[in-house]
Protein backbone atom coordinates (compact mmCIF):
# COMPACT_ATOMS: atom_id res chain seq x y z
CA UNK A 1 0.00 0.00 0.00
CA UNK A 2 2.60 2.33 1.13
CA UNK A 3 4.83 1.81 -2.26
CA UNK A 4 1.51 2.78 -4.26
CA UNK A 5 1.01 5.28 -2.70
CA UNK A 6 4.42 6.68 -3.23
CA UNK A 7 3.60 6.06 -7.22
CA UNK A 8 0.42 8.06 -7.11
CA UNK A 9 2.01 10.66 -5.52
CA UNK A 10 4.77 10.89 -7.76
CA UNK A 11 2.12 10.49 -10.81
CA UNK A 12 -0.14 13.23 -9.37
CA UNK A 13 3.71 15.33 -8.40
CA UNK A 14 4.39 14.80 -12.52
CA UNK A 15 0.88 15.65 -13.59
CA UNK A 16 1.29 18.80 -11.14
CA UNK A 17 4.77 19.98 -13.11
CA UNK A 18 2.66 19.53 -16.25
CA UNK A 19 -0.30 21.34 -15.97
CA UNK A 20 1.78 24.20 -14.36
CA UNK A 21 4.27 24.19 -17.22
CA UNK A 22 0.47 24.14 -19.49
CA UNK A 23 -0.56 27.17 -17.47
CA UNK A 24 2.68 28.98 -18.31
CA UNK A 25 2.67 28.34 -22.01
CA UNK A 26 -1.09 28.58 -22.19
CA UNK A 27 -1.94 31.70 -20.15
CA UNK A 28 -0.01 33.97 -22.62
CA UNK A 29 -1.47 32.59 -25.74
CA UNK A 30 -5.05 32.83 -23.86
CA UNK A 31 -4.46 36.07 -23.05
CA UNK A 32 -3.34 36.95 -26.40
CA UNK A 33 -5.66 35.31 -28.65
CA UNK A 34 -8.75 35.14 -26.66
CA UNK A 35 -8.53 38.44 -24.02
CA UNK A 36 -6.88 40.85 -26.67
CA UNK A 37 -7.82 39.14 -29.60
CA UNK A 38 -6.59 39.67 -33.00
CA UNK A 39 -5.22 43.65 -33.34
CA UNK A 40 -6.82 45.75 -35.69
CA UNK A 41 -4.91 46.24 -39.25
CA UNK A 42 -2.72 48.78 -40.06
CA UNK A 43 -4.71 51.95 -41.28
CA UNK A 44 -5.45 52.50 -44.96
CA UNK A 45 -7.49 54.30 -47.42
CA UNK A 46 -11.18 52.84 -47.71
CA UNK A 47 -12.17 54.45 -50.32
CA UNK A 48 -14.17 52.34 -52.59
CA UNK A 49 -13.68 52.76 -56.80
CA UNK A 50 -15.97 55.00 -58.87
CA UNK A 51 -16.87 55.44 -61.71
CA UNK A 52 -14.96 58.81 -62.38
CA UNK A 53 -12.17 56.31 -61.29
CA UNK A 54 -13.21 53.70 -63.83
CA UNK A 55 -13.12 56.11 -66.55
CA UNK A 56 -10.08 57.82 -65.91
CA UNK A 57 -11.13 60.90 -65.07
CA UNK A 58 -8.60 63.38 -63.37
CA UNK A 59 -9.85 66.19 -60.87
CA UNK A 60 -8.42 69.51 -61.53
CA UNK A 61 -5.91 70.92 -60.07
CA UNK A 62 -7.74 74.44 -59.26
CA UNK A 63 -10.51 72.00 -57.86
CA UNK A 64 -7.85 71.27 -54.62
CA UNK A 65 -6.46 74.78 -53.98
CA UNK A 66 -7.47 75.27 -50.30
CA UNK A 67 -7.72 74.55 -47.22
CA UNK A 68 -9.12 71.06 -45.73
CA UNK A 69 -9.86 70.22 -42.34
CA UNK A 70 -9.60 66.60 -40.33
CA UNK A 71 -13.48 65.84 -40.08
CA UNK A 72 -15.52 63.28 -38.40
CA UNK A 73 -14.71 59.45 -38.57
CA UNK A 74 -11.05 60.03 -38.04
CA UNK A 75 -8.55 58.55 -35.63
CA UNK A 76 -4.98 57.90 -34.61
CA UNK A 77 -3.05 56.22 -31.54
CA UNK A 78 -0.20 53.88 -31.62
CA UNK A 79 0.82 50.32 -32.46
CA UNK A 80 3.33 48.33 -30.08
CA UNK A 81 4.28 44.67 -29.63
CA UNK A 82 5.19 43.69 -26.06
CA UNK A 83 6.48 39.94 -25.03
CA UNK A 84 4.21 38.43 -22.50
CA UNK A 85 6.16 35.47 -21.03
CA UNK A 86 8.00 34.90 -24.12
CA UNK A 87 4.54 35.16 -26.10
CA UNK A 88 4.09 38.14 -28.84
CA UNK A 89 1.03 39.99 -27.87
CA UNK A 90 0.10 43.23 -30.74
CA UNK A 91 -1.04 46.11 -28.76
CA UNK A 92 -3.22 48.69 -30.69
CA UNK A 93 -4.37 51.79 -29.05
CA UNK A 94 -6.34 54.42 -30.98
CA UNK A 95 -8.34 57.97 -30.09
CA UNK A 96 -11.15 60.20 -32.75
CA UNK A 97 -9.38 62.78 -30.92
CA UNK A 98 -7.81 64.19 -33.81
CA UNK A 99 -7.46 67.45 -35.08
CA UNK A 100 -5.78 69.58 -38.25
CA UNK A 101 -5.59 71.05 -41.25
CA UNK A 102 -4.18 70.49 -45.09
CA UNK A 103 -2.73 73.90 -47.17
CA UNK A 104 -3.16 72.95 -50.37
CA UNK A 105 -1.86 74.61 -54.07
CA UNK A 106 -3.32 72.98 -56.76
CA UNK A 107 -0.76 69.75 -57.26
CA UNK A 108 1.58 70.79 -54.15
CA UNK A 109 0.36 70.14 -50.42
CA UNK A 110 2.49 73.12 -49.19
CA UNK A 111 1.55 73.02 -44.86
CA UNK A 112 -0.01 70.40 -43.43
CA UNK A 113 -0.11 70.00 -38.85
CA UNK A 114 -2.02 67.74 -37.18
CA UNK A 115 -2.71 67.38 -33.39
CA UNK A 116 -3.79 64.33 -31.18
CA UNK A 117 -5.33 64.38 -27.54
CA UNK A 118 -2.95 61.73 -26.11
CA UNK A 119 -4.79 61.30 -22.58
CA UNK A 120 -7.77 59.68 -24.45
CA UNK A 121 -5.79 57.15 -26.55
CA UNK A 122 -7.34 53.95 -25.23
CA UNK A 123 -6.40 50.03 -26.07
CA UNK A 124 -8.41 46.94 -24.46
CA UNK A 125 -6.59 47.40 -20.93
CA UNK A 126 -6.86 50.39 -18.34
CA UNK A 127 -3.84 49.53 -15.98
CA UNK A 128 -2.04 49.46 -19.49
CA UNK A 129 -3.76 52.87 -20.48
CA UNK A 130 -2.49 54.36 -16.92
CA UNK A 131 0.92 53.49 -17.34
CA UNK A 132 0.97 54.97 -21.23
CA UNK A 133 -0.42 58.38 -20.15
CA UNK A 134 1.14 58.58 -16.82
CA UNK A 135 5.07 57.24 -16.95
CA UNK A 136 5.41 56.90 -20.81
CA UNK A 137 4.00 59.86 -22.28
CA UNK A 138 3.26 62.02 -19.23
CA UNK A 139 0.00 63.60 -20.35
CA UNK A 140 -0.31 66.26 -17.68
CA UNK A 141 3.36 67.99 -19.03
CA UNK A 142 2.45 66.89 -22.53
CA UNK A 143 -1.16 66.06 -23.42
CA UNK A 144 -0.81 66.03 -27.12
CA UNK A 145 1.19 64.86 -30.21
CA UNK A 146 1.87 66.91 -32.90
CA UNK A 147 3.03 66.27 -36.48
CA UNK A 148 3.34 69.56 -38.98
CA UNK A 149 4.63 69.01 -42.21
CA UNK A 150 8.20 70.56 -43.05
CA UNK A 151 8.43 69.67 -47.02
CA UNK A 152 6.50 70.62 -49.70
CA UNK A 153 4.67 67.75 -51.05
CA UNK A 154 4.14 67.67 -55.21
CA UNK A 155 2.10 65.13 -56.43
CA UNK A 156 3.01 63.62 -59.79
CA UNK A 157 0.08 64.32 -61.91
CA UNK A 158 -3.42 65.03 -61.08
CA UNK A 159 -5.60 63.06 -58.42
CA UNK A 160 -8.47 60.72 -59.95
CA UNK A 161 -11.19 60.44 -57.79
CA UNK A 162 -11.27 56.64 -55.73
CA UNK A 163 -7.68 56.04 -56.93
CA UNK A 164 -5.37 55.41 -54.11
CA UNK A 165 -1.93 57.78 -54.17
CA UNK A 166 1.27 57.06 -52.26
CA UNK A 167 2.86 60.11 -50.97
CA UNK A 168 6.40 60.34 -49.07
CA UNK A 169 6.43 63.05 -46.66
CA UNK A 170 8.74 64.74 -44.31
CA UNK A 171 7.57 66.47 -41.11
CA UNK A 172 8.68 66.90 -37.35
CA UNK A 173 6.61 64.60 -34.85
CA UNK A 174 6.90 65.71 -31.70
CA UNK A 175 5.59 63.02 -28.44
CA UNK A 176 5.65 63.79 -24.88
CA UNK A 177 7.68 67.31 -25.52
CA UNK A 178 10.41 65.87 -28.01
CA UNK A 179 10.43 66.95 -31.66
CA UNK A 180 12.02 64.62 -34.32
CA UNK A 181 12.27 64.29 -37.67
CA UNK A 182 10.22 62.03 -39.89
CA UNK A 183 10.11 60.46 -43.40
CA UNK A 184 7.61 58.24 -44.36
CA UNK A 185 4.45 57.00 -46.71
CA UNK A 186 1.07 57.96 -46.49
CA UNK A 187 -1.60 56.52 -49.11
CA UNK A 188 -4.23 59.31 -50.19
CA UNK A 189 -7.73 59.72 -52.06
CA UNK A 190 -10.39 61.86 -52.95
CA UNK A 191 -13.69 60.75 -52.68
CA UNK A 192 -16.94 62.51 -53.29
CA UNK A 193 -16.34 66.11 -51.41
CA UNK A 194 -13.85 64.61 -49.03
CA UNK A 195 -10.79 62.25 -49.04
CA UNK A 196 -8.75 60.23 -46.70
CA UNK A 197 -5.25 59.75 -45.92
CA UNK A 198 -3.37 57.11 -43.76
CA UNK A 199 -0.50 55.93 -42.72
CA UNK A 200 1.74 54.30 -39.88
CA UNK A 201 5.00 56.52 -38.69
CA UNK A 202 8.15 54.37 -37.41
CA UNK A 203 9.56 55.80 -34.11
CA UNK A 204 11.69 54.65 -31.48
CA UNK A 205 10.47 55.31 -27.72
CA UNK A 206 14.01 56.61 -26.55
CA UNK A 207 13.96 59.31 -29.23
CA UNK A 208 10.99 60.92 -27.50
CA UNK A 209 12.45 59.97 -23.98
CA UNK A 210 10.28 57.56 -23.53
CA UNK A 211 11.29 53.93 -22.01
CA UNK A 212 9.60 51.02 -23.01
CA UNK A 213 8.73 48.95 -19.39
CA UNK A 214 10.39 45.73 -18.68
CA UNK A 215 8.29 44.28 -15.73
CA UNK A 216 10.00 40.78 -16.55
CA UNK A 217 7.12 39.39 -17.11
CA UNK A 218 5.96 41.90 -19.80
CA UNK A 219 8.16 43.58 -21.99
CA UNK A 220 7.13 46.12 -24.74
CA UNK A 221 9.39 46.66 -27.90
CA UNK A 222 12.08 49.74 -28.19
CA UNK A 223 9.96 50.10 -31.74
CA UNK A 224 6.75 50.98 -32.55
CA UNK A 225 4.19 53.07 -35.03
CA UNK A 226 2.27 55.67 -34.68
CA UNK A 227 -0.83 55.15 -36.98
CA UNK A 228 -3.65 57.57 -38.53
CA UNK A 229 -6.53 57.67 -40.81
CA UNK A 230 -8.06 61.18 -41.01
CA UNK A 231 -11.02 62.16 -42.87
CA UNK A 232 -10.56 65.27 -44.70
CA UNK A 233 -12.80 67.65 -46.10
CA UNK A 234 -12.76 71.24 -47.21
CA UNK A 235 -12.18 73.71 -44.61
């Protein structure tokens, strides 16, 4: 009696190891796929094709001499991707809290600034939220995020309405009172009286002077994007 009892012990001791080693491997993934779920894409254009588009037809150049203004249905926030217990977790947090405005000269977008309310970026998970607005970005020193455009932007020949342009541009980005540089592509389009542009900017945190936690547990990458789509219509 006494040796099978041992072996059940040991058995139930194995079985133990197991299902904590399960737990380990499994909470992460759970967490990931079934608690966050799967992050929302990278922003782009919606725009659907018309028939303007279908036919060719360009939009004159006069037509866009102006200024437009970031309308309703717009929204921008951040994409990270921390390591939760070895396990990749995408972590998407976005706000409609967007303001800003487009100078435009016929083919040339000559000033564009844009500004972001940073305290109401929100992703699926308040203590997460807290930490972003309190330690990383410091929202009562710096509660928003700018981005104003620095280089003249030509387009190379005129816009057709519910066709999809990609535009490099050059600005200065400035999070949590730092200002850098930026280069990157944005995808454009006019559609009806409006258009839409989006995008994703590169960054690193320590550019801004912000560090990315390390709770050894969790772990968020010295990388990440800040993301847009902006509605646009005339101002």
């Amino acid at each position: 009696m006494q040796k099978r009892t041992k072996i059940i012990i040991g058995v139930a001791a194995g079985v133990v190891v197991v299902l904590g080693a399960t737990a380990a491997i499994a909470g992460p993934i759970f967490y990931r796929d079934v608690i966050v779920g799967e992050a929302d894409a990278a922003p782009t254009v919606t725009a659907a094709p018309t028939a303007e588009a279908s036919d060719g037809a360009s939009t004159d150049a006069s037509d866009l001499t102006g200024t437009w203004v970031v309308s309703d249905g717009s929204f921008a926030g951040y994409r990270v991707d921390e390591v939760l217990n070895g396990t990749d977790v995408t972590v998407v947090g976005r706000t409609e809290q967007v303001d800003g405005t487009l100078e435009v000269q016929e083919l040339s977008l000559t000033g564009a600034e844009f500004t972001v309310d940073v305290a109401s970026i929100a992703t699926d998970s308040g203590n997460r939220d807290d930490y972003f607005r309190d330690n990383a970005m410091r929202v009562d020193e710096h509660p928003t995020a700018t981005f104003v455009l620095t280089d003249a932007v030509v387009a190379d020949a005129q816009p057709v309405a519910g066709e999809v342009q990609t535009i490099e541009v050059t600005g200065a980005l400035t999070l949590a009172g730092v200002t850098n540089p930026v280069t990157f592509e944005l995808e454009a389009v006019l559609e009806g009286d409006g258009g839409q542009v989006a995008g994703s900017i590169p960054i690193t945190f320590a550019d801004y002077g912000v560090e990315a936690p390390n709770l050894g547990f969790v772990s968020v990458e010295p990388e990440g994007f800040v993301e847009f789509s902006l509605q646009i219509t005339r101002g």
